[in-house]
C-alpha atoms as a PDB file:
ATOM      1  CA  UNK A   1      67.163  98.887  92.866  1.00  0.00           C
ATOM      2  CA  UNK A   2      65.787  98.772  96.680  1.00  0.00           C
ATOM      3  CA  UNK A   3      69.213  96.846  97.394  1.00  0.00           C
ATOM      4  CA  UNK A   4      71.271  99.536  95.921  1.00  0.00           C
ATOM      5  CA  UNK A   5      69.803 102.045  97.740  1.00  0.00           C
ATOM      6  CA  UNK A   6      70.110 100.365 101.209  1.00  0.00           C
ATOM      7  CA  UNK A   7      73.558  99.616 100.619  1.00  0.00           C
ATOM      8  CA  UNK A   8      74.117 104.074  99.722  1.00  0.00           C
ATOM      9  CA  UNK A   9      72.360 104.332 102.996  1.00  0.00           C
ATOM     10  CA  UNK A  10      74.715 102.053 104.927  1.00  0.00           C
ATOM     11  CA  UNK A  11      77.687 103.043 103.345  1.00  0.00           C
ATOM     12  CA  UNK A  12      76.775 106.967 103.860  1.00  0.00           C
ATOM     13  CA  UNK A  13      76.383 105.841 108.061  1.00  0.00           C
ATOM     14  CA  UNK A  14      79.278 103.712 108.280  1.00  0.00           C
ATOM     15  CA  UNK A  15      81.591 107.082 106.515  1.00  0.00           C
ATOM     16  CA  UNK A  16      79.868 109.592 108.767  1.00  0.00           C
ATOM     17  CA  UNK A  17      80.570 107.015 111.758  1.00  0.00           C
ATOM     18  CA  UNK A  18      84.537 106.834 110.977  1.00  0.00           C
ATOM     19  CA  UNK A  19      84.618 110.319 109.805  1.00  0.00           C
ATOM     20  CA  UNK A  20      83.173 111.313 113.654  1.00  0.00           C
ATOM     21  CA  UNK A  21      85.793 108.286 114.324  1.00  0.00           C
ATOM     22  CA  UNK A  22      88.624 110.730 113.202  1.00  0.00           C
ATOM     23  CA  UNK A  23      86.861 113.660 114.731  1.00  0.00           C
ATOM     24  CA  UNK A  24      86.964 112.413 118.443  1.00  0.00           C
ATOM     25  CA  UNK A  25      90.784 111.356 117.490  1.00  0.00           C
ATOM     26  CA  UNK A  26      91.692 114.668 116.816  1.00  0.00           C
ATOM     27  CA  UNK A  27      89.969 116.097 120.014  1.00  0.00           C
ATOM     28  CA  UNK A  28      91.786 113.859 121.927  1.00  0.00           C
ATOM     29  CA  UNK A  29      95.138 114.397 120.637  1.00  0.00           C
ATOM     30  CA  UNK A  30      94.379 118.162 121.817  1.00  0.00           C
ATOM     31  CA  UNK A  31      93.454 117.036 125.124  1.00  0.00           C
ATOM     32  CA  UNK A  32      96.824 115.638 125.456  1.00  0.00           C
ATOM     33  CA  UNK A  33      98.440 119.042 124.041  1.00  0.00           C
ATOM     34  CA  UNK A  34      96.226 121.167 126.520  1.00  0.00           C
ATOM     35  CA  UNK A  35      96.990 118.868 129.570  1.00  0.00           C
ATOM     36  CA  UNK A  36     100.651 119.631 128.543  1.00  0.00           C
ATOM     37  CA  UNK A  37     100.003 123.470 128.564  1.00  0.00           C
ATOM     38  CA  UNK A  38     100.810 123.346 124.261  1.00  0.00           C
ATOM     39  CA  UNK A  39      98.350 125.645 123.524  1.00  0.00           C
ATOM     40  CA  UNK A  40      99.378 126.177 120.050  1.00  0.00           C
ATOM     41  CA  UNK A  41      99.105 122.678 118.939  1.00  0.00           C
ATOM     42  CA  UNK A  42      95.832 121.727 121.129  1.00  0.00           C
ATOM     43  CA  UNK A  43      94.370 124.752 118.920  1.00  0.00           C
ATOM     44  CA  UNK A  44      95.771 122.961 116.076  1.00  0.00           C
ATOM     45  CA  UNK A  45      94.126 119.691 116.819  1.00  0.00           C
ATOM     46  CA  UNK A  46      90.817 120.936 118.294  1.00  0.00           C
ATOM     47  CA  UNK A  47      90.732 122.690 114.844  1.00  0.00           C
ATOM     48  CA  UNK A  48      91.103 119.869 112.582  1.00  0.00           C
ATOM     49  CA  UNK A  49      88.508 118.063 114.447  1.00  0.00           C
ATOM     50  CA  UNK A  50      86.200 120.840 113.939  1.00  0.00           C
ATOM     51  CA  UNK A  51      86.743 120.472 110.168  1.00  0.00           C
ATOM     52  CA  UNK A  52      85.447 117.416 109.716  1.00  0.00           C
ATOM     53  CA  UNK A  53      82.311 117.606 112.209  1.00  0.00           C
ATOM     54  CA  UNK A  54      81.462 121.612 112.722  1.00  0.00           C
ATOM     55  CA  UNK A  55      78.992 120.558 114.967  1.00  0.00           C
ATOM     56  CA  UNK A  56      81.215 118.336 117.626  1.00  0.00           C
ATOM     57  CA  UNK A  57      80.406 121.017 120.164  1.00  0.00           C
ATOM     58  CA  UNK A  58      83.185 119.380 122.937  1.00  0.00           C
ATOM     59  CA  UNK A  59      85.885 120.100 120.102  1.00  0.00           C
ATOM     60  CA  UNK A  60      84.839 123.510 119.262  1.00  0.00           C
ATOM     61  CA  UNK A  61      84.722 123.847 123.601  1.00  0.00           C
ATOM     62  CA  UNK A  62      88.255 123.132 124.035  1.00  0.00           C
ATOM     63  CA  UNK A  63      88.994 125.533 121.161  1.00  0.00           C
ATOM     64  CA  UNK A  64      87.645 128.496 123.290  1.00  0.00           C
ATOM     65  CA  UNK A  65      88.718 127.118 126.438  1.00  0.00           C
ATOM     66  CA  UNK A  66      92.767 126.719 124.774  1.00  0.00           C
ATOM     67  CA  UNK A  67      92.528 130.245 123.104  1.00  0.00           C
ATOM     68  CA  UNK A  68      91.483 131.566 126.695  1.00  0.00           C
ATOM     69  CA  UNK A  69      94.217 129.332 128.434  1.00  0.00           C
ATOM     70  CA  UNK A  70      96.772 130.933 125.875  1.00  0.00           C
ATOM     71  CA  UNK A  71      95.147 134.471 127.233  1.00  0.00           C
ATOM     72  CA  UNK A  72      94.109 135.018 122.907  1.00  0.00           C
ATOM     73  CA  UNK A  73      90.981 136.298 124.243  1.00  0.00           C
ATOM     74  CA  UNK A  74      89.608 137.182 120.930  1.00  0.00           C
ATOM     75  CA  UNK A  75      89.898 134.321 119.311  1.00  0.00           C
ATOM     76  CA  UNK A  76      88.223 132.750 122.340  1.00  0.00           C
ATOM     77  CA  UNK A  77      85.362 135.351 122.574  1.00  0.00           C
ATOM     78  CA  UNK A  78      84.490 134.913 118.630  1.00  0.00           C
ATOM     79  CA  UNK A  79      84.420 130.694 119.447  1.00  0.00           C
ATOM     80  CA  UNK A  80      82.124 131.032 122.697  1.00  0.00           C
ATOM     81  CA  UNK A  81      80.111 133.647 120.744  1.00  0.00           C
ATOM     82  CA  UNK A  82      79.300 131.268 117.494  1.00  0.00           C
ATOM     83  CA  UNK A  83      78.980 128.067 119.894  1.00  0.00           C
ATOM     84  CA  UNK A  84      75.685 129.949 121.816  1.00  0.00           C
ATOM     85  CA  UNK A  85      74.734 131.392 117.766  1.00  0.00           C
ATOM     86  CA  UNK A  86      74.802 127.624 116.503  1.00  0.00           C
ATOM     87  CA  UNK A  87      73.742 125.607 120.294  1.00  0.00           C
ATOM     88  CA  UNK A  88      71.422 128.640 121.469  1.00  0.00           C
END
């Protein structure tokens, strides 16, 4: 029974390791978007990113930072604003 348990355990790391994995792929694929000035589809990316790890801080960032770059300053406000309500 011990066994099973460690192997949940490992299994349940090794998913949240490839899920943060696909995380940091989508952030980068927005970095390439915002380095191009492609607001729309940086947003896109950073946003996918930020559904599978809320918390990946650097994604949710580059959200704020690409609504602001795209002069949507709303949309950036409301990011900044729940970044410093979640990361006080």
């Amino acid at each position: 029974m011990r066994t099973l348990w460690v192997l949940i355990l490992f299994l349940f790391l090794l998913a949240g390791q490839a899920l943060a994995e696909v995380g940091d792929f989508y952030v980068k694929k927005g970095n390439e978007f915002y380095k191009q000035e492609k607001w729309d589809q940086a947003i896109e990316q950073y946003t996918l990113a930020i559904g599978i790890n809320p918390g990946h801080m650097g994604a949710r960032q580059n959200l704020g930072l690409a609504y602001q770059s795209k002069r949507d300053f709303t949309h950036a406000i409301e990011v900044f604003q729940a970044m410093k309500k979640d990361d006080p």
